[in-house]
PDB file of N, CA and C in Angstrom:
ATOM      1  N   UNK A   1      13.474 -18.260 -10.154  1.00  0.00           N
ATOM      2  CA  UNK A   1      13.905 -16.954  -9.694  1.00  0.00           C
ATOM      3  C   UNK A   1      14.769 -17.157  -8.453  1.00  0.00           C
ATOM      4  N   UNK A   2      15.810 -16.323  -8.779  1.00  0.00           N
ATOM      5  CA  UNK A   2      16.789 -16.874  -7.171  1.00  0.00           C
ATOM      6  C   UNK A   2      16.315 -16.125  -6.000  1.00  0.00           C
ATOM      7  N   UNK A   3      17.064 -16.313  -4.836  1.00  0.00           N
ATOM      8  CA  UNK A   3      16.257 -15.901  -3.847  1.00  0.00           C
ATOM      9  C   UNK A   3      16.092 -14.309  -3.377  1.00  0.00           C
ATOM     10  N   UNK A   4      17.250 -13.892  -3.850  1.00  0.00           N
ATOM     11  CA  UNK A   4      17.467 -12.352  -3.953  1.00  0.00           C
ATOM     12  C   UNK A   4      16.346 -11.620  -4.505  1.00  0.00           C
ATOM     13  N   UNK A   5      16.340 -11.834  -5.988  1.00  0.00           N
ATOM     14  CA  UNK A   5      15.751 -11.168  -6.990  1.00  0.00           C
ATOM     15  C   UNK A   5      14.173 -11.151  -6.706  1.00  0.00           C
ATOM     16  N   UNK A   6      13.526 -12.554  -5.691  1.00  0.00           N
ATOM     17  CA  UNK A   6      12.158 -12.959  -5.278  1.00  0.00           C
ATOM     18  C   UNK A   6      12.030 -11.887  -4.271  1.00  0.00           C
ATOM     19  N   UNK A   7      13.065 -11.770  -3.353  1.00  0.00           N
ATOM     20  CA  UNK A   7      13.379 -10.354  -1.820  1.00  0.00           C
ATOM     21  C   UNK A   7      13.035  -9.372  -2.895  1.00  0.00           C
ATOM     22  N   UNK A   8      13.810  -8.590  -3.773  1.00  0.00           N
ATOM     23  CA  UNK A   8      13.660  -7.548  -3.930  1.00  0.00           C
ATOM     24  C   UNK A   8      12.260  -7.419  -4.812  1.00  0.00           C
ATOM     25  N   UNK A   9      11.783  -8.249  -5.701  1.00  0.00           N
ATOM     26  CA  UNK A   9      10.363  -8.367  -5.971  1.00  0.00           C
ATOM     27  C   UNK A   9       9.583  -8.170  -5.074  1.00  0.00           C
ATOM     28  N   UNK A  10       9.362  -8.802  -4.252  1.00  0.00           N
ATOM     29  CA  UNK A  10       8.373  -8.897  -2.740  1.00  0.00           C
ATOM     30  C   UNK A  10       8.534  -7.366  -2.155  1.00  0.00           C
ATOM     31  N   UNK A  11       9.534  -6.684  -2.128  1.00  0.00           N
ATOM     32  CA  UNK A  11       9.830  -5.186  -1.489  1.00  0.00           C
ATOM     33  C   UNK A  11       9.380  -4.556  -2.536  1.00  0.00           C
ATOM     34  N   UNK A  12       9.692  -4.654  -3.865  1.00  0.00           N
ATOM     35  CA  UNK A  12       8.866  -3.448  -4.948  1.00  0.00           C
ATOM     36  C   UNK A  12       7.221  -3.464  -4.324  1.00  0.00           C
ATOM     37  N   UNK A  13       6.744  -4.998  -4.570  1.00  0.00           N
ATOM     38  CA  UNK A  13       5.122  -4.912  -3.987  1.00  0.00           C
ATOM     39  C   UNK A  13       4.767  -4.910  -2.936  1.00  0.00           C
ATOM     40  N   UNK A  14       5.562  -4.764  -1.975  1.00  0.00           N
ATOM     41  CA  UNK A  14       5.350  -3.574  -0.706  1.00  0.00           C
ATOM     42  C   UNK A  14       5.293  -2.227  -0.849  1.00  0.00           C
ATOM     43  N   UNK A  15       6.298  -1.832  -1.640  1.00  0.00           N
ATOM     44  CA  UNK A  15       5.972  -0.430  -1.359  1.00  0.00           C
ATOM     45  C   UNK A  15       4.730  -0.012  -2.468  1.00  0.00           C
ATOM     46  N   UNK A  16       4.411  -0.611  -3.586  1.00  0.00           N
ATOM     47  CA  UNK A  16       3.583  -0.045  -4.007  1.00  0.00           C
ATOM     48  C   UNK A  16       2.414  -0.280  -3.628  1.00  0.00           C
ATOM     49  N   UNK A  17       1.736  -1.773  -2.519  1.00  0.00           N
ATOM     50  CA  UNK A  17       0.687  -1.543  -2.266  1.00  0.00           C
ATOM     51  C   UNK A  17       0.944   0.137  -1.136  1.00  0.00           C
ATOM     52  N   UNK A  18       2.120   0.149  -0.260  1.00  0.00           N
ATOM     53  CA  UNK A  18       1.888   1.224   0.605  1.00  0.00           C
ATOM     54  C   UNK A  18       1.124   2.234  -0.532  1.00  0.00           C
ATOM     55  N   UNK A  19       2.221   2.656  -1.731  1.00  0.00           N
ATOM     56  CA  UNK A  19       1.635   4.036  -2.642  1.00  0.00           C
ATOM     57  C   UNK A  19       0.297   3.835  -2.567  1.00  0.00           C
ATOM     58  N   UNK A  20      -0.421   2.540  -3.060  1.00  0.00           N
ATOM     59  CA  UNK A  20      -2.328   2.505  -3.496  1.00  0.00           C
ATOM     60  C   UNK A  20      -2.803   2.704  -1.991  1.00  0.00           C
ATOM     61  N   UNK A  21      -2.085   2.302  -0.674  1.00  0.00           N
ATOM     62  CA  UNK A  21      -2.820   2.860   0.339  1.00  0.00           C
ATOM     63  C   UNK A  21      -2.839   4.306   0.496  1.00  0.00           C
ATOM     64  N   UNK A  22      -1.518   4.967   0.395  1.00  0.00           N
ATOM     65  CA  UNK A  22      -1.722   6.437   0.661  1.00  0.00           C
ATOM     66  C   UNK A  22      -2.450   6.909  -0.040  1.00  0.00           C
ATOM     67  N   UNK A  23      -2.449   6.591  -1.199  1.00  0.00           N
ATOM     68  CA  UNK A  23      -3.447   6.946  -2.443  1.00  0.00           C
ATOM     69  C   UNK A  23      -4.815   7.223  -1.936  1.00  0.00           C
ATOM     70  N   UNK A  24      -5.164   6.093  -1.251  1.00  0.00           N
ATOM     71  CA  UNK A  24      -7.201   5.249  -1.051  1.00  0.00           C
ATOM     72  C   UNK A  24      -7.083   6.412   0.528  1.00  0.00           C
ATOM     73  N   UNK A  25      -5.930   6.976   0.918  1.00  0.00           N
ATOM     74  CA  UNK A  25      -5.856   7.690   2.053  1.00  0.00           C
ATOM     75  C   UNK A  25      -6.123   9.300   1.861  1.00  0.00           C
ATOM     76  N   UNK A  26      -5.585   9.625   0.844  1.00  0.00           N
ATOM     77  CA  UNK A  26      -5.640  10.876   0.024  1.00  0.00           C
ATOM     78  C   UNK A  26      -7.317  11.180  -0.529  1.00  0.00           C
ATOM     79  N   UNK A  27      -7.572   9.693  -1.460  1.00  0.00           N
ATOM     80  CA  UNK A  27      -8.888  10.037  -1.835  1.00  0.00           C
ATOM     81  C   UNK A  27      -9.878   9.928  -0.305  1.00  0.00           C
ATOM     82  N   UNK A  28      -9.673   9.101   0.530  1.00  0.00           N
ATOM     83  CA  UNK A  28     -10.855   9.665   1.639  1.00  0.00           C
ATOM     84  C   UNK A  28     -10.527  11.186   2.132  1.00  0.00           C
ATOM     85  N   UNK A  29      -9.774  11.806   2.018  1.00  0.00           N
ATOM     86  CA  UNK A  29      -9.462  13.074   2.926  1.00  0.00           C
ATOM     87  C   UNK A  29     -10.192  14.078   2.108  1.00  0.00           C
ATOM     88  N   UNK A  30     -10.131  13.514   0.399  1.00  0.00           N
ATOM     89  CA  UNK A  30     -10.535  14.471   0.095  1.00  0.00           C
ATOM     90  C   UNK A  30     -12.017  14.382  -0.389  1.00  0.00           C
ATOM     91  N   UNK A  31     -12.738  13.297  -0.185  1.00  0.00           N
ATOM     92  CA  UNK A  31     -14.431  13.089  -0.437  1.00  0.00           C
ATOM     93  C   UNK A  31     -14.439  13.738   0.919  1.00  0.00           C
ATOM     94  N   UNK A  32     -13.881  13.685   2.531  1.00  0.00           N
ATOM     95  CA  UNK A  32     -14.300  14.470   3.656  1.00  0.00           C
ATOM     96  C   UNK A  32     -14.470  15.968   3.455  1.00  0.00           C
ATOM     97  N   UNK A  33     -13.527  16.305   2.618  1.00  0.00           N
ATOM     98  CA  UNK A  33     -13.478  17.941   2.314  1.00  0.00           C
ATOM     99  C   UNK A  33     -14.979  18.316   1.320  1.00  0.00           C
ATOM    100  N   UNK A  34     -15.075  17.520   0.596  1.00  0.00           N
ATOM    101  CA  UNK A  34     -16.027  17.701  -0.073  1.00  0.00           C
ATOM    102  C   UNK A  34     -17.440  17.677   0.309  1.00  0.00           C
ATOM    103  N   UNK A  35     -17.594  16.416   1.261  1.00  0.00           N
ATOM    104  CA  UNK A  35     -18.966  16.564   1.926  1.00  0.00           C
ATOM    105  C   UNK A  35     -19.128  17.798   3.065  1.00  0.00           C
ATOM    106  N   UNK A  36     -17.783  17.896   3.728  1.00  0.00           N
ATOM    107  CA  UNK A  36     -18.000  19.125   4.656  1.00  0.00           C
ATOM    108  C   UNK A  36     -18.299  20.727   3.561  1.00  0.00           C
ATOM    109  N   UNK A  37     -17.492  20.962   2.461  1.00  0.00           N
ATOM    110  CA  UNK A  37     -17.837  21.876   1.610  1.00  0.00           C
ATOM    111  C   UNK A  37     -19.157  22.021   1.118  1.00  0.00           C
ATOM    112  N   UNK A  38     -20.108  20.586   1.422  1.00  0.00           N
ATOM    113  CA  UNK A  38     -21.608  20.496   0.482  1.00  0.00           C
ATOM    114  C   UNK A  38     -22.289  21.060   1.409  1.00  0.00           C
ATOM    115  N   UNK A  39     -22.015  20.950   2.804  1.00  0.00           N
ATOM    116  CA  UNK A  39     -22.805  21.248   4.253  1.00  0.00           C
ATOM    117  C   UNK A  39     -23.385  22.523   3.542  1.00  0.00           C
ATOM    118  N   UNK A  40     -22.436  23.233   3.161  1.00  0.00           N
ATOM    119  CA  UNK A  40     -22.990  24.466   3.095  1.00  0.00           C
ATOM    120  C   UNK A  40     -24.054  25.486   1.423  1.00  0.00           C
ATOM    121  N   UNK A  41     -23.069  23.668   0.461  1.00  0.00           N
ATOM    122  CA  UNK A  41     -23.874  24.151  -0.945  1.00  0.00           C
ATOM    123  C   UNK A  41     -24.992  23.728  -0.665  1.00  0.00           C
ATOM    124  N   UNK A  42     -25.584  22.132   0.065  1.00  0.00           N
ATOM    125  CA  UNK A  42     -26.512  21.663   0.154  1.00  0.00           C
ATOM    126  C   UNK A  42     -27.460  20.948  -1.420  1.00  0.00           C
ATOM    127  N   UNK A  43     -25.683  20.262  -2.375  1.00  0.00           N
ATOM    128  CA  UNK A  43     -26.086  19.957  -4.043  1.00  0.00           C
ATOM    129  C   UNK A  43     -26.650  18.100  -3.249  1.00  0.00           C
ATOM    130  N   UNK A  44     -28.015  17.824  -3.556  1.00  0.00           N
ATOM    131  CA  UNK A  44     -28.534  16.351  -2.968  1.00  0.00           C
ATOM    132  C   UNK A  44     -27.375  15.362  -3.841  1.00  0.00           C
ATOM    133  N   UNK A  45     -27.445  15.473  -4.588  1.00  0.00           N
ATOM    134  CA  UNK A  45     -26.658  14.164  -5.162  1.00  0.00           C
ATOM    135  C   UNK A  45     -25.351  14.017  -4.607  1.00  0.00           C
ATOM    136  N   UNK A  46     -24.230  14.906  -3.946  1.00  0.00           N
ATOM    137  CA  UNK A  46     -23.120  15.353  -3.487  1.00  0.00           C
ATOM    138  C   UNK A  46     -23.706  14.729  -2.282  1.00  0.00           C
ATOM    139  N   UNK A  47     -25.206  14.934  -1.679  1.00  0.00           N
ATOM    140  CA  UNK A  47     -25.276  14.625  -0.064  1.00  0.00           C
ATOM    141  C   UNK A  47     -26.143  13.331  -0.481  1.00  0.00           C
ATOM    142  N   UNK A  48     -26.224  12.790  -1.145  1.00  0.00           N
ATOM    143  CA  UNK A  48     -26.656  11.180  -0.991  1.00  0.00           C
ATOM    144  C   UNK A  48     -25.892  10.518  -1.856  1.00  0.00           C
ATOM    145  N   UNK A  49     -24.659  10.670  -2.475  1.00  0.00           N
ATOM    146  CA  UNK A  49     -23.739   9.447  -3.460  1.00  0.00           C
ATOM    147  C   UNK A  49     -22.928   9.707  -2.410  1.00  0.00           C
ATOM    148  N   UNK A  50     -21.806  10.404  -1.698  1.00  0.00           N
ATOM    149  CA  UNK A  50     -20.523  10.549  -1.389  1.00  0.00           C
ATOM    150  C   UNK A  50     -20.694   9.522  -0.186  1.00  0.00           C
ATOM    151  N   UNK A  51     -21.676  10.036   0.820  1.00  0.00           N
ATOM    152  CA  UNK A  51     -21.531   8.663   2.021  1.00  0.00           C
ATOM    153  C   UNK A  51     -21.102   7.294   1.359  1.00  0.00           C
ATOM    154  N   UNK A  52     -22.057   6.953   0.363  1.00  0.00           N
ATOM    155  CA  UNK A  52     -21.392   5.564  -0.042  1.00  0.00           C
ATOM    156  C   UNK A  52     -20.343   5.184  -0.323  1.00  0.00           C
ATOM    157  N   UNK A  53     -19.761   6.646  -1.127  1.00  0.00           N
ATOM    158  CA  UNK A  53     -18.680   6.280  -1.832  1.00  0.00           C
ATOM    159  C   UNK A  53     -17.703   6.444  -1.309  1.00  0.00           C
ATOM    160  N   UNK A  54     -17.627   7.082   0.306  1.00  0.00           N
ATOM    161  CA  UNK A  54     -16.825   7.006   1.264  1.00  0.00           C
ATOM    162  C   UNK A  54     -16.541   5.879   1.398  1.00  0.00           C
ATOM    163  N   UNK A  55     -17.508   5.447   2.024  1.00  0.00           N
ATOM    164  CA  UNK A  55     -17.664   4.163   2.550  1.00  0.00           C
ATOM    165  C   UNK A  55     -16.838   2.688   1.836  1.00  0.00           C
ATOM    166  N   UNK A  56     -17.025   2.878   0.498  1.00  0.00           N
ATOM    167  CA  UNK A  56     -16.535   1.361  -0.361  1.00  0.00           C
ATOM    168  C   UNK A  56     -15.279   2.225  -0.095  1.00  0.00           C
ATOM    169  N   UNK A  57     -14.737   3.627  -0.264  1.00  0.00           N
ATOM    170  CA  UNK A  57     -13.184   3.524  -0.370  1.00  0.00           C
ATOM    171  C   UNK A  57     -12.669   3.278   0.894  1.00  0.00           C
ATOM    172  N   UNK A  58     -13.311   3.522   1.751  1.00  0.00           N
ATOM    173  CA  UNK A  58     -12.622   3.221   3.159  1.00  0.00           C
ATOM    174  C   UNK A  58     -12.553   1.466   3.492  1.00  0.00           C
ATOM    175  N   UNK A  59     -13.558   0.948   2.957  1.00  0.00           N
ATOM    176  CA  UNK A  59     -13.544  -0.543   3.291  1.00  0.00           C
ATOM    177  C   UNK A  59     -12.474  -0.829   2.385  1.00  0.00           C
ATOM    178  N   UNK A  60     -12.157  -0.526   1.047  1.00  0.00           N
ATOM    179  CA  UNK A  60     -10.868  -0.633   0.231  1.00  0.00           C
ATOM    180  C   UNK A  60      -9.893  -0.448   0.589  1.00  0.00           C
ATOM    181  N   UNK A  61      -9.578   0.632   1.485  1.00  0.00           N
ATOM    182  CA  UNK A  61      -8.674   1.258   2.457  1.00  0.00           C
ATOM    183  C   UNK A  61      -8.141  -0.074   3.220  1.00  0.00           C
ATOM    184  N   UNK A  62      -9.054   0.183   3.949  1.00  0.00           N
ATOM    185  CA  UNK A  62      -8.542  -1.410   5.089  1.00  0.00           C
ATOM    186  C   UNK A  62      -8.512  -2.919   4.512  1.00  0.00           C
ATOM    187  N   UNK A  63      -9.201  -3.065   3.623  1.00  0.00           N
ATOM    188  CA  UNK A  63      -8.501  -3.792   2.542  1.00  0.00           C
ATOM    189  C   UNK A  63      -6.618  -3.936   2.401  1.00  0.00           C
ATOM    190  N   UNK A  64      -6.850  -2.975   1.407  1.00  0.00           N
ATOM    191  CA  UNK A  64      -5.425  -3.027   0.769  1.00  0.00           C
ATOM    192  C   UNK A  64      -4.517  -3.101   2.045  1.00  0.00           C
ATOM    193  N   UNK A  65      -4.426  -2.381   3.411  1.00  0.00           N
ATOM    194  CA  UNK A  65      -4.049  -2.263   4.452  1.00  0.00           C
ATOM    195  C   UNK A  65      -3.637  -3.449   5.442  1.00  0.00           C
ATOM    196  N   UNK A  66      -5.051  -4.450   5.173  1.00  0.00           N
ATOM    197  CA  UNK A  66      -4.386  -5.737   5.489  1.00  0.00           C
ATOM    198  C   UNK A  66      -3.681  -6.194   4.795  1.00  0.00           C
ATOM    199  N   UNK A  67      -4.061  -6.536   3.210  1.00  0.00           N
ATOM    200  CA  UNK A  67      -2.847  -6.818   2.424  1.00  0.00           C
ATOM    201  C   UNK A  67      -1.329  -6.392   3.210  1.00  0.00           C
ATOM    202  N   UNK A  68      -1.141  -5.376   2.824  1.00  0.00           N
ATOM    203  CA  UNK A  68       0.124  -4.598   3.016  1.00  0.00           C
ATOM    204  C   UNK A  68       0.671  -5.129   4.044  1.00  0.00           C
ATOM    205  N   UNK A  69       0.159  -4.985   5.242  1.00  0.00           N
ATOM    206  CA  UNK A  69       0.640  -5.578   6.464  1.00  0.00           C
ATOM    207  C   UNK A  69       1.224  -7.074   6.600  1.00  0.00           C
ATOM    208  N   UNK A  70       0.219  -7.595   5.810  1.00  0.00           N
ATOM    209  CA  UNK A  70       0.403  -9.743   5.859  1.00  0.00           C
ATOM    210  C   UNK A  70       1.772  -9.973   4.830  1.00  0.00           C
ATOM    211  N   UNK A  71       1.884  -9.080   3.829  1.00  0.00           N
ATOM    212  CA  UNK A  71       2.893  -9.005   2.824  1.00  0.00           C
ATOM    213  C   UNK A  71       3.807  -8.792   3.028  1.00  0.00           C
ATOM    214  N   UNK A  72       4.106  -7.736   4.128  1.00  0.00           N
ATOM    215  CA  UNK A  72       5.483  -6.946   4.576  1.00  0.00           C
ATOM    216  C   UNK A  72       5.873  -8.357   5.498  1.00  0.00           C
ATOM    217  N   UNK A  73       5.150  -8.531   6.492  1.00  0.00           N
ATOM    218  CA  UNK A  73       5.402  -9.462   7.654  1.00  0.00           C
ATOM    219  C   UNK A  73       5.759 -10.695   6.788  1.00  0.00           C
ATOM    220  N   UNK A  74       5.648 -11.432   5.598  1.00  0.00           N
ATOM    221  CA  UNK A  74       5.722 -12.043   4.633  1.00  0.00           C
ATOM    222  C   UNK A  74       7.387 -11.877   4.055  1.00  0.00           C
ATOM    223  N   UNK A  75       7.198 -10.343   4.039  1.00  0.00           N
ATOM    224  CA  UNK A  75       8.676 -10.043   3.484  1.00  0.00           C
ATOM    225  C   UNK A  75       9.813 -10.227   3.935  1.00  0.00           C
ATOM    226  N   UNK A  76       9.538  -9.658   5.256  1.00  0.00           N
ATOM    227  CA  UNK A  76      10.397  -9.959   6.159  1.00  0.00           C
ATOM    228  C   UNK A  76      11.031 -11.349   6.403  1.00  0.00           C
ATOM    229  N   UNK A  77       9.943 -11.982   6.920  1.00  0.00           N
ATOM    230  CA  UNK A  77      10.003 -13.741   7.289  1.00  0.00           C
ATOM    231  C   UNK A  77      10.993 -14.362   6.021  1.00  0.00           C
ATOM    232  N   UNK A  78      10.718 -14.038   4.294  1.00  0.00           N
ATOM    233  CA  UNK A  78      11.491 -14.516   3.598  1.00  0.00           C
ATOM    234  C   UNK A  78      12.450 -13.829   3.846  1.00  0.00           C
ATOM    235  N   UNK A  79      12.945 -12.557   4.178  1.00  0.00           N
ATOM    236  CA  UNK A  79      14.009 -12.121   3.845  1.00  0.00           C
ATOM    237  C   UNK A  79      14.943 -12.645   4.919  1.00  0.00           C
ATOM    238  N   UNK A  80      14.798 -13.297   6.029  1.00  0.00           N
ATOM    239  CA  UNK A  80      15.129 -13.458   7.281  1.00  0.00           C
ATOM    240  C   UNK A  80      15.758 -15.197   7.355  1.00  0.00           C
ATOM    241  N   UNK A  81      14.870 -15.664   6.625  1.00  0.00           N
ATOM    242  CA  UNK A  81      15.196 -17.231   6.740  1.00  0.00           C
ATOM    243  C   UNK A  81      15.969 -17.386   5.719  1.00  0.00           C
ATOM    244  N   UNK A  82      15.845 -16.305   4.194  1.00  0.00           N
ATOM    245  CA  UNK A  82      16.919 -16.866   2.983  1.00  0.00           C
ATOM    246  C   UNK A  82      18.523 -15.934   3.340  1.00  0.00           C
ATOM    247  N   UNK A  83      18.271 -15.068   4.075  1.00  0.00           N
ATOM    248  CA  UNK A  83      19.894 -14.073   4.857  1.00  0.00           C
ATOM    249  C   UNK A  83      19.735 -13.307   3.879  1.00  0.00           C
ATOM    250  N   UNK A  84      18.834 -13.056   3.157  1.00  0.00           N
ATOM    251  CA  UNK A  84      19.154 -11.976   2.109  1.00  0.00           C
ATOM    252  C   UNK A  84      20.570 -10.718   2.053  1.00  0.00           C
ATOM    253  N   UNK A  85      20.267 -10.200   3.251  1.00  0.00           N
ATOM    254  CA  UNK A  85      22.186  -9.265   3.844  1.00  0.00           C
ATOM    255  C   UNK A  85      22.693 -10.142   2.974  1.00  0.00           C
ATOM    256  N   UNK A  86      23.185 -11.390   3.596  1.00  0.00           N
ATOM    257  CA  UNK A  86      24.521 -12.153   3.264  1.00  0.00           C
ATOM    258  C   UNK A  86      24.591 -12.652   1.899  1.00  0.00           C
ATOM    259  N   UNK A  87      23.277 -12.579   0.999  1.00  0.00           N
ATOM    260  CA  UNK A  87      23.216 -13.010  -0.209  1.00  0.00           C
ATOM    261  C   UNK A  87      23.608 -11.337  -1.017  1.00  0.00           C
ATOM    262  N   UNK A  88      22.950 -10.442  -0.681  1.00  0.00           N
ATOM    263  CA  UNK A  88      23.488  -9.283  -0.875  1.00  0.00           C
ATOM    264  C   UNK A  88      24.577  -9.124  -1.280  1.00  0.00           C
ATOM    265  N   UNK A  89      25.121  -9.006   0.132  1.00  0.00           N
ATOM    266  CA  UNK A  89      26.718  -8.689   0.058  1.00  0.00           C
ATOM    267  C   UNK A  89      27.247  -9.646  -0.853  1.00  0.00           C
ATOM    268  N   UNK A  90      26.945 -10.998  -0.760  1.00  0.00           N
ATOM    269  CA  UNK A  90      28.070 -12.034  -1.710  1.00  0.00           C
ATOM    270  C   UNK A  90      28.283 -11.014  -3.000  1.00  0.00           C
ATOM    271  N   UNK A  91      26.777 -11.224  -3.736  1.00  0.00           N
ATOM    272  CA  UNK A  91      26.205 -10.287  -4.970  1.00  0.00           C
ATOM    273  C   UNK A  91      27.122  -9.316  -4.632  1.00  0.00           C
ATOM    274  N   UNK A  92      27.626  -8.185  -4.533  1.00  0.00           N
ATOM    275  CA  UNK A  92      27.767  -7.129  -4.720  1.00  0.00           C
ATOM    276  C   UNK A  92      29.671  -7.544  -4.309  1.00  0.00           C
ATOM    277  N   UNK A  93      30.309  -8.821  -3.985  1.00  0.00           N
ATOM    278  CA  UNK A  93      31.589  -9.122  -3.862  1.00  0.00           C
ATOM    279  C   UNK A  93      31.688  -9.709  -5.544  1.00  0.00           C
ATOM    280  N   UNK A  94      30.832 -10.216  -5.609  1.00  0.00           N
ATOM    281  CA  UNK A  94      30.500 -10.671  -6.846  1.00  0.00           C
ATOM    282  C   UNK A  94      30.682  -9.701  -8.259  1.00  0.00           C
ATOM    283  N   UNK A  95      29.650  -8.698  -7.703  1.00  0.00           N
ATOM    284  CA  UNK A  95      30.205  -7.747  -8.671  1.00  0.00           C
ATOM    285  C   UNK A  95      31.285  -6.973  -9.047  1.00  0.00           C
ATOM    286  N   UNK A  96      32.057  -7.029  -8.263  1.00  0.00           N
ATOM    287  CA  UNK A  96      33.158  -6.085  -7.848  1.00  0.00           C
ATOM    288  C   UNK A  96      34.561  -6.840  -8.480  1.00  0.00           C
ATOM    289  N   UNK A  97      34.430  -8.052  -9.135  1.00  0.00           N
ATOM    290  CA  UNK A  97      35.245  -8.957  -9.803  1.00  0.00           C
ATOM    291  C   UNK A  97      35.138  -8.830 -11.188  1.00  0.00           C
TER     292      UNK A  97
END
Protein backbone atom coordinates (compact mmCIF):
# COMPACT_ATOMS: atom_id res chain seq x y z
CA UNK A 1 0.00 0.00 0.00
CA UNK A 2 1.65 3.34 -0.88
CA UNK A 3 2.08 5.85 1.53
CA UNK A 4 -0.81 8.10 0.72
CA UNK A 5 -3.52 5.62 0.44
CA UNK A 6 -2.04 4.05 4.23
CA UNK A 7 -2.59 8.36 5.41
CA UNK A 8 -5.88 8.37 4.14
CA UNK A 9 -6.78 4.79 5.59
CA UNK A 10 -5.40 5.73 9.05
CA UNK A 11 -7.80 9.15 8.82
CA UNK A 12 -11.00 7.04 7.73
CA UNK A 13 -10.17 5.02 11.23
CA UNK A 14 -9.91 8.07 13.03
CA UNK A 15 -12.80 9.44 12.35
CA UNK A 16 -14.80 6.49 12.79
CA UNK A 17 -13.41 5.45 16.06
CA UNK A 18 -14.36 9.41 16.92
CA UNK A 19 -18.25 8.34 15.43
CA UNK A 20 -18.17 4.90 18.06
CA UNK A 21 -16.98 7.49 20.70
CA UNK A 22 -19.73 10.00 20.23
CA UNK A 23 -21.88 7.15 19.87
CA UNK A 24 -20.66 5.31 23.62
CA UNK A 25 -21.19 9.36 24.48
CA UNK A 26 -24.79 9.57 23.34
CA UNK A 27 -25.58 6.14 24.86
CA UNK A 28 -24.24 7.34 28.44
CA UNK A 29 -26.37 10.60 28.27
CA UNK A 30 -29.03 8.71 27.60
CA UNK A 31 -28.93 5.60 30.37
CA UNK A 32 -28.39 9.19 32.72
CA UNK A 33 -31.82 10.34 31.51
CA UNK A 34 -33.19 7.19 32.19
CA UNK A 35 -32.02 6.48 35.66
CA UNK A 36 -32.90 10.12 36.61
CA UNK A 37 -36.56 9.39 34.90
CA UNK A 38 -36.69 5.93 37.23
CA UNK A 39 -36.03 8.28 40.43
CA UNK A 40 -39.39 8.90 40.12
CA UNK A 41 -41.01 5.45 38.49
CA UNK A 42 -38.97 3.63 41.11
CA UNK A 43 -39.14 0.11 38.23
CA UNK A 44 -36.09 -2.15 40.60
CA UNK A 45 -34.66 -3.72 37.67
CA UNK A 46 -34.19 -0.10 35.83
CA UNK A 47 -32.60 0.80 39.52
CA UNK A 48 -30.28 -2.22 39.88
CA UNK A 49 -29.14 -3.22 35.97
CA UNK A 50 -28.50 0.47 34.62
CA UNK A 51 -25.64 1.43 37.28
CA UNK A 52 -23.75 -1.41 35.77
CA UNK A 53 -24.52 -0.88 32.58
CA UNK A 54 -23.43 2.62 32.91
CA UNK A 55 -20.58 1.72 34.15
CA UNK A 56 -19.09 -1.04 31.36
CA UNK A 57 -20.23 1.77 28.77
CA UNK A 58 -18.35 4.40 30.33
CA UNK A 59 -15.20 2.21 30.91
CA UNK A 60 -15.80 1.46 26.96
CA UNK A 61 -16.02 5.08 26.58
CA UNK A 62 -12.54 5.73 27.82
CA UNK A 63 -11.51 2.84 26.16
CA UNK A 64 -12.23 3.60 22.69
CA UNK A 65 -11.03 7.28 23.74
CA UNK A 66 -7.62 6.17 24.39
CA UNK A 67 -7.61 4.34 21.29
CA UNK A 68 -8.63 7.39 19.36
CA UNK A 69 -6.20 9.61 20.87
CA UNK A 70 -2.86 7.09 20.44
CA UNK A 71 -4.21 6.65 16.71
CA UNK A 72 -4.69 10.23 15.75
CA UNK A 73 -1.21 11.15 17.43
CA UNK A 74 -0.14 7.98 15.25
CA UNK A 75 -1.71 9.70 12.32
CA UNK A 76 -0.26 12.53 12.47
CA UNK A 77 3.45 11.32 13.19
CA UNK A 78 2.91 9.16 9.80
CA UNK A 79 1.49 11.82 8.05
CA UNK A 80 4.37 14.18 9.03
CA UNK A 81 7.47 12.05 8.42
CA UNK A 82 5.95 10.52 4.87
CA UNK A 83 4.97 14.74 3.72
CA UNK A 84 1.81 13.42 2.87
CA UNK A 85 0.85 17.54 1.58
CA UNK A 86 3.67 17.01 -0.84
CA UNK A 87 2.66 13.48 -1.84
CA UNK A 88 -0.83 14.93 -2.21
CA UNK A 89 -0.22 17.59 -4.26
CA UNK A 90 2.28 15.49 -6.60
CA UNK A 91 -1.05 13.04 -6.85
CA UNK A 92 -3.36 15.55 -7.77
CA UNK A 93 -0.38 17.25 -10.51
CA UNK A 94 -0.52 13.84 -11.45
CA UNK A 95 -3.93 13.80 -12.07
CA UNK A 96 -4.36 16.74 -13.89
CA UNK A 97 -2.19 15.12 -16.91
Amino acid sequence: MDKLKQFDLMAKISRELEDVRNSQQAVLEKIGKIEVDNIELGDKMIENKMPDIYQRTADNSDAIKEILESFQNKTEEFGEKNNVDKLREQEEIKNLK
